[in-house]
C-alpha atoms as a PDB file:
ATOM      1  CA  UNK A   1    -124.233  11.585  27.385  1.00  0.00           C
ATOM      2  CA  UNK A   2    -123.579  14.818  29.582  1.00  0.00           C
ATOM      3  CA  UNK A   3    -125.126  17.682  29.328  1.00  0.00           C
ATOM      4  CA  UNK A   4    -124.205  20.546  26.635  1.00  0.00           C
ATOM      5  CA  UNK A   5    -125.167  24.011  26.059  1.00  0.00           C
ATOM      6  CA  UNK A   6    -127.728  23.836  23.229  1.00  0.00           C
ATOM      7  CA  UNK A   7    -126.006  26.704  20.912  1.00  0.00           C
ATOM      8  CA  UNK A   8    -123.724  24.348  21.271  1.00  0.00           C
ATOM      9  CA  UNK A   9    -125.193  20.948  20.004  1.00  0.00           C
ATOM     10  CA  UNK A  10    -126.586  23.146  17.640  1.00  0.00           C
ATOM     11  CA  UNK A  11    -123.561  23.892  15.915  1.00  0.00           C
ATOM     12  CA  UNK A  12    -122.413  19.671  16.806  1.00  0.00           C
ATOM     13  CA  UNK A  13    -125.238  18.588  14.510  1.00  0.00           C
ATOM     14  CA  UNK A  14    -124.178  20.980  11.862  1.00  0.00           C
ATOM     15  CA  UNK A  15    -127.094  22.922  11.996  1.00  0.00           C
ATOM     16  CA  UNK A  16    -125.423  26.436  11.921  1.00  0.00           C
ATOM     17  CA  UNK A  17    -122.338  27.603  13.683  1.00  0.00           C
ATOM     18  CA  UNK A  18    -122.526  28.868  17.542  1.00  0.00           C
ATOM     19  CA  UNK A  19    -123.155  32.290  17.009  1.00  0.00           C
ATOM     20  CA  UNK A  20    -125.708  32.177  14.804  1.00  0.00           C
ATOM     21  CA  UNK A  21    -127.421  29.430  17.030  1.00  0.00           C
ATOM     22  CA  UNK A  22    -127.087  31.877  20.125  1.00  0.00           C
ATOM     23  CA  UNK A  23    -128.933  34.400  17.807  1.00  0.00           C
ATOM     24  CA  UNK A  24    -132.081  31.453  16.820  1.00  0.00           C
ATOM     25  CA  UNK A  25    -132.240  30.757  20.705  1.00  0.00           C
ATOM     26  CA  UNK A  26    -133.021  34.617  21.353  1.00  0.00           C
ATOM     27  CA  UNK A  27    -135.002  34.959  18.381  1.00  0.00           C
ATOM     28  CA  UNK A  28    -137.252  31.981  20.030  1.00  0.00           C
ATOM     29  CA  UNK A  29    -136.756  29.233  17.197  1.00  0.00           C
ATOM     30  CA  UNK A  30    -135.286  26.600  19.145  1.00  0.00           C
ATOM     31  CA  UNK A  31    -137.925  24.350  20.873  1.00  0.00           C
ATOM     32  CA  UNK A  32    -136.850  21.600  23.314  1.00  0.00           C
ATOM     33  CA  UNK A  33    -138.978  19.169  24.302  1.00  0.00           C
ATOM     34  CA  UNK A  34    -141.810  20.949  22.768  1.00  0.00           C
ATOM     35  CA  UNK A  35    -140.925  23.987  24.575  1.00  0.00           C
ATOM     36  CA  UNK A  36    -139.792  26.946  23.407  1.00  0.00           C
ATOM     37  CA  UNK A  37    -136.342  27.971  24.870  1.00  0.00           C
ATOM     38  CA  UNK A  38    -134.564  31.268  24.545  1.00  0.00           C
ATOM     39  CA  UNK A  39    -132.386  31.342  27.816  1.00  0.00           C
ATOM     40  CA  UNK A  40    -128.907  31.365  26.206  1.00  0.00           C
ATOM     41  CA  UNK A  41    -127.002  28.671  28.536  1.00  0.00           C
ATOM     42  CA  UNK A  42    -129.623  25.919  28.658  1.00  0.00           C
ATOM     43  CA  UNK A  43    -128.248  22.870  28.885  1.00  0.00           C
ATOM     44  CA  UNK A  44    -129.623  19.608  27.092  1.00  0.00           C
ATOM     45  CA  UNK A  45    -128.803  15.986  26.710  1.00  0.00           C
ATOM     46  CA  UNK A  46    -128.531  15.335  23.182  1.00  0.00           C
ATOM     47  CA  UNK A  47    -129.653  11.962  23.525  1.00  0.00           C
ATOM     48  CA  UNK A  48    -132.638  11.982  26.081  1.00  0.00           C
ATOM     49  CA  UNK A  49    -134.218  15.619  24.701  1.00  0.00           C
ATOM     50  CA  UNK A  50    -136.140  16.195  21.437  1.00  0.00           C
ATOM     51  CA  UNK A  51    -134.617  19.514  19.600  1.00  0.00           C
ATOM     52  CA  UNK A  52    -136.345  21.342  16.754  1.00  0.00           C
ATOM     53  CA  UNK A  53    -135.564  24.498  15.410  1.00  0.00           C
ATOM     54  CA  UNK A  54    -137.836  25.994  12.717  1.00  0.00           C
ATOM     55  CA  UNK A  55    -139.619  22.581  12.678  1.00  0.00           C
ATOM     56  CA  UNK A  56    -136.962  20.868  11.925  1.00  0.00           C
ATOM     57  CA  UNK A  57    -135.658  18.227  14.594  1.00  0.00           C
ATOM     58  CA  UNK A  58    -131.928  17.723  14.869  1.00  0.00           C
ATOM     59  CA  UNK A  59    -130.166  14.900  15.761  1.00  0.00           C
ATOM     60  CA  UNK A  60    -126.754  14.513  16.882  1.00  0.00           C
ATOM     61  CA  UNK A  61    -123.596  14.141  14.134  1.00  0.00           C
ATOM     62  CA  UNK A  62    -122.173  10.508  14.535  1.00  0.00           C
ATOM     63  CA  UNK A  63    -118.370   9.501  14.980  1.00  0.00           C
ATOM     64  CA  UNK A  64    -117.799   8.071  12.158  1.00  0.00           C
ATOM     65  CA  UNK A  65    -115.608   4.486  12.633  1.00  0.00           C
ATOM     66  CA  UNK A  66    -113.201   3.565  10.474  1.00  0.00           C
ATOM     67  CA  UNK A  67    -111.227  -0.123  11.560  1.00  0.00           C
ATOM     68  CA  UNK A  68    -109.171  -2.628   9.860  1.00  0.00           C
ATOM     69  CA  UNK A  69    -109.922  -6.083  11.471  1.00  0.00           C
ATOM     70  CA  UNK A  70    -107.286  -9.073  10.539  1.00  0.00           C
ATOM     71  CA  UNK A  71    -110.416 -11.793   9.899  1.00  0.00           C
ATOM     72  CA  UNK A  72    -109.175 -15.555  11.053  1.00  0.00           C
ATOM     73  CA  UNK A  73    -110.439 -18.335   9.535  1.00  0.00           C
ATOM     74  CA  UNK A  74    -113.642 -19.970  10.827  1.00  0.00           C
ATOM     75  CA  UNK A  75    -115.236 -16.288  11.333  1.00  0.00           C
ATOM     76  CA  UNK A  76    -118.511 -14.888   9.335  1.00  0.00           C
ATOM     77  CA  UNK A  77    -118.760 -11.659   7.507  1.00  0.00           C
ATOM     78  CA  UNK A  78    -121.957 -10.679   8.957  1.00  0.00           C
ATOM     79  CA  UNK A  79    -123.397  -8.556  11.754  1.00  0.00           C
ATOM     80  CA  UNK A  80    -125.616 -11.004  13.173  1.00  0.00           C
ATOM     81  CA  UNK A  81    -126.162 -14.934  12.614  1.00  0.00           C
ATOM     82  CA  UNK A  82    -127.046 -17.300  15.175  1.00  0.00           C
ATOM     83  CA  UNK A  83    -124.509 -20.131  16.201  1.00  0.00           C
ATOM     84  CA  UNK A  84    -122.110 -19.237  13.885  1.00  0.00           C
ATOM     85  CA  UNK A  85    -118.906 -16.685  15.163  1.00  0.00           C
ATOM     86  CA  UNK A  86    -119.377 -13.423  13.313  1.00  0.00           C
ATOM     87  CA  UNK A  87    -116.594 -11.213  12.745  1.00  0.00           C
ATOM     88  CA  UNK A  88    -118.010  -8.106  14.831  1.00  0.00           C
ATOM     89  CA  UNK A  89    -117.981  -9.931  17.821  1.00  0.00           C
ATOM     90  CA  UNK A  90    -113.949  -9.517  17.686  1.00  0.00           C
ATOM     91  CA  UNK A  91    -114.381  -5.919  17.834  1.00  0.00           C
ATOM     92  CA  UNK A  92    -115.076  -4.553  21.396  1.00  0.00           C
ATOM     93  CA  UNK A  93    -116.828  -1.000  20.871  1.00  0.00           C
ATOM     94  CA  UNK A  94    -120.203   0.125  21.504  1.00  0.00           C
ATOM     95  CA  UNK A  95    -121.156   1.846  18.112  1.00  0.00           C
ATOM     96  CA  UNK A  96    -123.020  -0.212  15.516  1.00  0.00           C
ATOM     97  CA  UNK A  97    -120.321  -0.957  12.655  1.00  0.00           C
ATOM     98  CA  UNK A  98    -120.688  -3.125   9.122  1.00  0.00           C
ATOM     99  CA  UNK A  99    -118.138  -5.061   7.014  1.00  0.00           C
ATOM    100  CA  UNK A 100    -117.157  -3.648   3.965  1.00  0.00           C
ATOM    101  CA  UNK A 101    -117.830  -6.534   1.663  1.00  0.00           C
ATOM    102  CA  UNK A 102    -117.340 -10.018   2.657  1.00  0.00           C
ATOM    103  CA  UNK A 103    -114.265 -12.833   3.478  1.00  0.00           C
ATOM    104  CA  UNK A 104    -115.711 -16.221   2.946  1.00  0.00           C
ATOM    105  CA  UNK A 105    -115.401 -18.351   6.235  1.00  0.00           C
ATOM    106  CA  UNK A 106    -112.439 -19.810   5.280  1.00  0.00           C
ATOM    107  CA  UNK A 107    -110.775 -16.924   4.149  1.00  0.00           C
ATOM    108  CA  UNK A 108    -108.858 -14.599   6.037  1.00  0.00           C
ATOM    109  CA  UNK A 109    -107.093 -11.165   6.421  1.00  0.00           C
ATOM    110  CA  UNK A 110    -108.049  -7.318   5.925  1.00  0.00           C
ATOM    111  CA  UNK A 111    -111.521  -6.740   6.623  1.00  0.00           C
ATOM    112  CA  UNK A 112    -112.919  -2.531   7.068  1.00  0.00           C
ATOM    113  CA  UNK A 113    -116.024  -2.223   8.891  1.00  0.00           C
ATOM    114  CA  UNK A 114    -117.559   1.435   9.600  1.00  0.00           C
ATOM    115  CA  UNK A 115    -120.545   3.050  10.466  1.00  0.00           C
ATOM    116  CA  UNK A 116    -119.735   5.197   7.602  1.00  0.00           C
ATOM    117  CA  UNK A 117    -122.609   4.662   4.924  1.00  0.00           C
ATOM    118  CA  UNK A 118    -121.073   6.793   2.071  1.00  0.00           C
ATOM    119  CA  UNK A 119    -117.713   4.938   1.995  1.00  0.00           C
ATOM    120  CA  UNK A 120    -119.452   1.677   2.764  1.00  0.00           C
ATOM    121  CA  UNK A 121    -121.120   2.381  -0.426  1.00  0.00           C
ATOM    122  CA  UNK A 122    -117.922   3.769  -2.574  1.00  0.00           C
ATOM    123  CA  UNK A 123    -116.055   0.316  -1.691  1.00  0.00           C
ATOM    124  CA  UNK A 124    -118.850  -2.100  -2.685  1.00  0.00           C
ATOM    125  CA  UNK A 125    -119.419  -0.453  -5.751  1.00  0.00           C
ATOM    126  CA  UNK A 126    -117.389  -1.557  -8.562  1.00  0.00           C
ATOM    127  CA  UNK A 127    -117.686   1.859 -10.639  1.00  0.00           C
ATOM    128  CA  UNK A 128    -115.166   2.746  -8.302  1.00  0.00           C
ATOM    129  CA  UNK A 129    -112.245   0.312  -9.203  1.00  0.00           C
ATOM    130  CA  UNK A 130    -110.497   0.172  -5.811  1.00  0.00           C
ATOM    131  CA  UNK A 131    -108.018  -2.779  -5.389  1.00  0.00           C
ATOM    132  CA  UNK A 132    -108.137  -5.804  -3.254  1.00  0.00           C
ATOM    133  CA  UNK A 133    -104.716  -7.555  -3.140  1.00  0.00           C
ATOM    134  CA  UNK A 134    -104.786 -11.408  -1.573  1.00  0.00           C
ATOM    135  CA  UNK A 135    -102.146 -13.910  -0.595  1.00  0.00           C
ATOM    136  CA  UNK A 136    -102.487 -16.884  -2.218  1.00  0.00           C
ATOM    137  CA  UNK A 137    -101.791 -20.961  -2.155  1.00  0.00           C
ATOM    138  CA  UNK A 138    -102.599 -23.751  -4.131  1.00  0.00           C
ATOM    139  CA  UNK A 139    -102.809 -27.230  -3.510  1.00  0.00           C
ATOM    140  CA  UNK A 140    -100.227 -28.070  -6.755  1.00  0.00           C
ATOM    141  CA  UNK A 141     -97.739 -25.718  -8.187  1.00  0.00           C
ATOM    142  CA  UNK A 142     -99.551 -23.656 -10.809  1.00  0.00           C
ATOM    143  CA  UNK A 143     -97.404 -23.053 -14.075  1.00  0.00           C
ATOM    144  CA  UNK A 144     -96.901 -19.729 -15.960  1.00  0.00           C
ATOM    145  CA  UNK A 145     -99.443 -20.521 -18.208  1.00  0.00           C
ATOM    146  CA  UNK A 146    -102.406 -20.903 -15.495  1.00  0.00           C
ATOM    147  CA  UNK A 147    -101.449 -17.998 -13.894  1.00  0.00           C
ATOM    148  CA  UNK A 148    -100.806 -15.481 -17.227  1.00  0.00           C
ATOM    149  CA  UNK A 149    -104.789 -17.099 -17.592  1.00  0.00           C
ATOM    150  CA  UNK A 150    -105.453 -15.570 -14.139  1.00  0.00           C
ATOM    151  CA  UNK A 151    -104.180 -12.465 -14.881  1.00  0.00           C
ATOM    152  CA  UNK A 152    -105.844 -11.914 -18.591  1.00  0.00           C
ATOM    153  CA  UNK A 153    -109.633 -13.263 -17.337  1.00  0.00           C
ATOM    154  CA  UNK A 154    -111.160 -16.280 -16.783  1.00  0.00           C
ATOM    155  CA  UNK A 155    -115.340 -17.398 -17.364  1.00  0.00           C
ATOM    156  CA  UNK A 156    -116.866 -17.980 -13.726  1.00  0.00           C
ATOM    157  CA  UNK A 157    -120.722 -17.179 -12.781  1.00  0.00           C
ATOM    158  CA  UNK A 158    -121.342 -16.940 -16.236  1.00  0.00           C
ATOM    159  CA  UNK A 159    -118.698 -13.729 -17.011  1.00  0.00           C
ATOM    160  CA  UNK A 160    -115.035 -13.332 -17.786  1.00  0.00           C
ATOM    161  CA  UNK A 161    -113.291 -11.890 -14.763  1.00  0.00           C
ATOM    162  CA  UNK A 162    -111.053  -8.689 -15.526  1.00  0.00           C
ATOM    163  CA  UNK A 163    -107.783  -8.249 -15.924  1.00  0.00           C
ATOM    164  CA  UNK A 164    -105.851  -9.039 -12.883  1.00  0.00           C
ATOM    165  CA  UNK A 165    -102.097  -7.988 -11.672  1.00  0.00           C
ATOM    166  CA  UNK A 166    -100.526 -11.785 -10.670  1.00  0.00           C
ATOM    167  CA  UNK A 167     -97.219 -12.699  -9.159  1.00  0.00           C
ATOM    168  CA  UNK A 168     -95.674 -15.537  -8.748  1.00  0.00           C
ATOM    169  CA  UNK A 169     -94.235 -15.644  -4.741  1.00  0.00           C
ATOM    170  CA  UNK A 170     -93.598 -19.389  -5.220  1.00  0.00           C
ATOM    171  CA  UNK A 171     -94.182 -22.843  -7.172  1.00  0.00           C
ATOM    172  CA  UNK A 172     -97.435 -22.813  -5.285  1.00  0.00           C
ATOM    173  CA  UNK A 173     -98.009 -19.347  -4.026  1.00  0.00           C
ATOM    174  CA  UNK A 174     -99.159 -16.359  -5.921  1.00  0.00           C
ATOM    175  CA  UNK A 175    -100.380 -12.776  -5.114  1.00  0.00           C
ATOM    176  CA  UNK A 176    -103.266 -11.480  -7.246  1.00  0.00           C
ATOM    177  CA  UNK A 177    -104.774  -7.787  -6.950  1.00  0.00           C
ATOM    178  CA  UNK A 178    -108.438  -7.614  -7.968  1.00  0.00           C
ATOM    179  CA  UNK A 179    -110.684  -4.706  -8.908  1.00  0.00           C
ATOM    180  CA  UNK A 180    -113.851  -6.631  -8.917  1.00  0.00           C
ATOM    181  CA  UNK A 181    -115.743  -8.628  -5.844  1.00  0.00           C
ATOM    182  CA  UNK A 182    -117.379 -12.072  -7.724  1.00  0.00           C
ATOM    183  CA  UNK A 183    -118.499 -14.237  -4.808  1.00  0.00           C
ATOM    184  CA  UNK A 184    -115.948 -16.743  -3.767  1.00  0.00           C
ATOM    185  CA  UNK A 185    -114.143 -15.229  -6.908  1.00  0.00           C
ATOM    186  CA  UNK A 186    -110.401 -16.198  -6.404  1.00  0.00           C
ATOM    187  CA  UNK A 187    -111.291 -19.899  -5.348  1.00  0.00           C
ATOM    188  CA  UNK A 188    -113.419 -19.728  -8.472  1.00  0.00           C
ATOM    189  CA  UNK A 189    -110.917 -18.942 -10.779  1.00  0.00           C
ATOM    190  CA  UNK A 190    -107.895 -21.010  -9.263  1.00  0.00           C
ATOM    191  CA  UNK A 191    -110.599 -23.916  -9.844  1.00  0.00           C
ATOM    192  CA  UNK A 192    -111.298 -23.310 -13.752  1.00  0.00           C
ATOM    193  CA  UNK A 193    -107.249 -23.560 -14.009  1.00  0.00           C
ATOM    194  CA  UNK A 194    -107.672 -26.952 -12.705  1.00  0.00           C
ATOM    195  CA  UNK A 195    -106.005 -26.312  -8.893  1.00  0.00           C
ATOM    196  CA  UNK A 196    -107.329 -25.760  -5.620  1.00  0.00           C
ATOM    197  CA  UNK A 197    -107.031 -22.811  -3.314  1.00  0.00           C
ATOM    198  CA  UNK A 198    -105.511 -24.033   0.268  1.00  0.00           C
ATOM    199  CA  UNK A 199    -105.140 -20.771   1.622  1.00  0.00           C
ATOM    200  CA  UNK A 200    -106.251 -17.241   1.094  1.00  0.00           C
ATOM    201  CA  UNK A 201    -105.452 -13.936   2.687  1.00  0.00           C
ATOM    202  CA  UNK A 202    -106.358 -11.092   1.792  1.00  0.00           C
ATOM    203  CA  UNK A 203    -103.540  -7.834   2.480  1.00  0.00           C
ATOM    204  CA  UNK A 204    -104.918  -4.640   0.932  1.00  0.00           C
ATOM    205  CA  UNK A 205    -107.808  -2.955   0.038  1.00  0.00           C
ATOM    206  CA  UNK A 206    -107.261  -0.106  -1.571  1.00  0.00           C
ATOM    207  CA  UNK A 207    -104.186   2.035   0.097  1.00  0.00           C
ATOM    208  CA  UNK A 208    -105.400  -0.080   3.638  1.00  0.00           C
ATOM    209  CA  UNK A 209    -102.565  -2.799   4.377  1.00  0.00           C
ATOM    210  CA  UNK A 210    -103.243  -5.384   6.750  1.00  0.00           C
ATOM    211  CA  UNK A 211     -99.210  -5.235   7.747  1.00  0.00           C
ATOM    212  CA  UNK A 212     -98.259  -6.567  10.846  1.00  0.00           C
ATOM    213  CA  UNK A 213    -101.584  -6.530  12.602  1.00  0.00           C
ATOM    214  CA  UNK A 214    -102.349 -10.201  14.370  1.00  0.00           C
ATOM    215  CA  UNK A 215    -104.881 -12.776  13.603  1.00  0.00           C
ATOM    216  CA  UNK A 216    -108.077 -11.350  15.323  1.00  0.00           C
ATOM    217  CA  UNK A 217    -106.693  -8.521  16.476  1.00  0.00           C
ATOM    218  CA  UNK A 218    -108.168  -4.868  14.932  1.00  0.00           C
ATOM    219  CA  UNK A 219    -106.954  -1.117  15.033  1.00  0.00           C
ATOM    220  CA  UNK A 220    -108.398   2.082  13.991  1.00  0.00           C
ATOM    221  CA  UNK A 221    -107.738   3.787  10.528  1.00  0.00           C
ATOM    222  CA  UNK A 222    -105.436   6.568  10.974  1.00  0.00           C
ATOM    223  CA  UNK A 223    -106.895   9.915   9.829  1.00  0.00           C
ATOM    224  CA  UNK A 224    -104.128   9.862   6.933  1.00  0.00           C
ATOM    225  CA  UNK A 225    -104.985   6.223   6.016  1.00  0.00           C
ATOM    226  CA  UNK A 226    -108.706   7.706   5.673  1.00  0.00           C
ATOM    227  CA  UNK A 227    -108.088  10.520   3.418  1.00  0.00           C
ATOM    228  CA  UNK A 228    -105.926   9.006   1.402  1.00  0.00           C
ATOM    229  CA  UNK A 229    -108.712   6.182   1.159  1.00  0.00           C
ATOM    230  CA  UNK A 230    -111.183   8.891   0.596  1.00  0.00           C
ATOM    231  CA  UNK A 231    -109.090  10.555  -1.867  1.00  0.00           C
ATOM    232  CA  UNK A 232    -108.602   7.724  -4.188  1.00  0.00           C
ATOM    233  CA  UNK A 233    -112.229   6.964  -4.262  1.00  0.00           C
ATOM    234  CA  UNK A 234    -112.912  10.466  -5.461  1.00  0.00           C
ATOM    235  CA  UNK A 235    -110.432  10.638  -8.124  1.00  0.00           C
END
């Protein structure tokens, strides 16, 4: 990392704004290194030198990542298992990033990942009732009936799933939107209806559509995509 005045990182970390870190330096509150420093001007490496100011030691504010990664099949939602492909290692950056919730290996589609711990947190909870929208087909055309049972609940893991928005695409294709997160919950479901899911892919979560982005390929959020996401968590 290159070198920065340190009124300046001070007012990076979000300690106080440059000014009034210019007016700590003088006042001799700023230690580097164990040092006291009041020079206004000297430089630091954010990375390499320890910073405390009124005992406090200050580290630098993070980029916060936000990415939308089209999962294919065959890949793990994990960060790290051995002999098995993991979905990070189709994203080419240097930060440390985690999935937002999981795609089963033989599920594919949308998939966030961020270093952001707060949203990570907002999307996995279910309190706040985000939607996850998949692509779906069965082995056999499934009837009205199976899917209207879809949409109303069904008993898996011991709990009736909520209510569900379904569509019919074709005699053996459906979309579903889902508020909730049940492990391996749409295969679940399709199977209590007596059918078999053949494919899944998942297109939204939340106001996040996977579009036109190809099979393994990934993109960053844009800054409107992330408030908006942040928005709707909020409300």
């Amino acid at each position: 990392m290159p070198l920065v005045r340190l009124q300046k990182f001070l007012s990076s970390a979000g300690y106080c704004s440059r000014r009034k870190g210019e007016q700590y330096i003088q006042q001799g509150k700023v230690r580097v290194n164990g040092r006291i420093v009041t020079k206004l001007g000297t430089k630091v490496d954010p990375e390499k030198d320890r910073i405390d100011i009124d005992g406090q030691t200050l580290t630098p504010k993070k980029s916060l990542i936000y990415i939308a990664l089209n999962k294919p099949k065959s890949y793990v939602t994990t960060c790290s298992q051995k002999h098995r492909k993991i979905v990070v290692d189709l994203i080419d950056i240097p930060d440390r990033i985690y999935p937002v919730g999981r795609l089963d290996k033989d599920s594919r589609g949308l998939l966030l990942l961020t270093n952001d711990g707060s949203l990570h947190h907002q999307l996995l909870h279910p309190s706040f009732d985000h939607e996850k929208e998949y692509d779906v087909r069965v082995a056999t055309p499934i009837s009205d009936s199976d899917l209207r049972k879809l949409e109303h609940g069904v008993t898996i893991l011991g709990e009736k799933t909520r209510r569900a928005a379904v569509q019919r695409i074709s005699s053996e294709r459906f979309l579903i939107c889902l508020k909730e997160g049940k492990n391996r919950q749409i295969r679940r479901m399709v199977k209590k209806v007596g059918n078999r899911v053949t494919d899944l892919k998942r297109i939204r979560v939340a106001n996040i559509k996977l579009g036109s982005l190809p099979e393994g390929a990934w993109r960053y959020l844009t800054q409107q995509e992330t408030q908006t996401l942040r928005a709707s968590l909020r409300s």
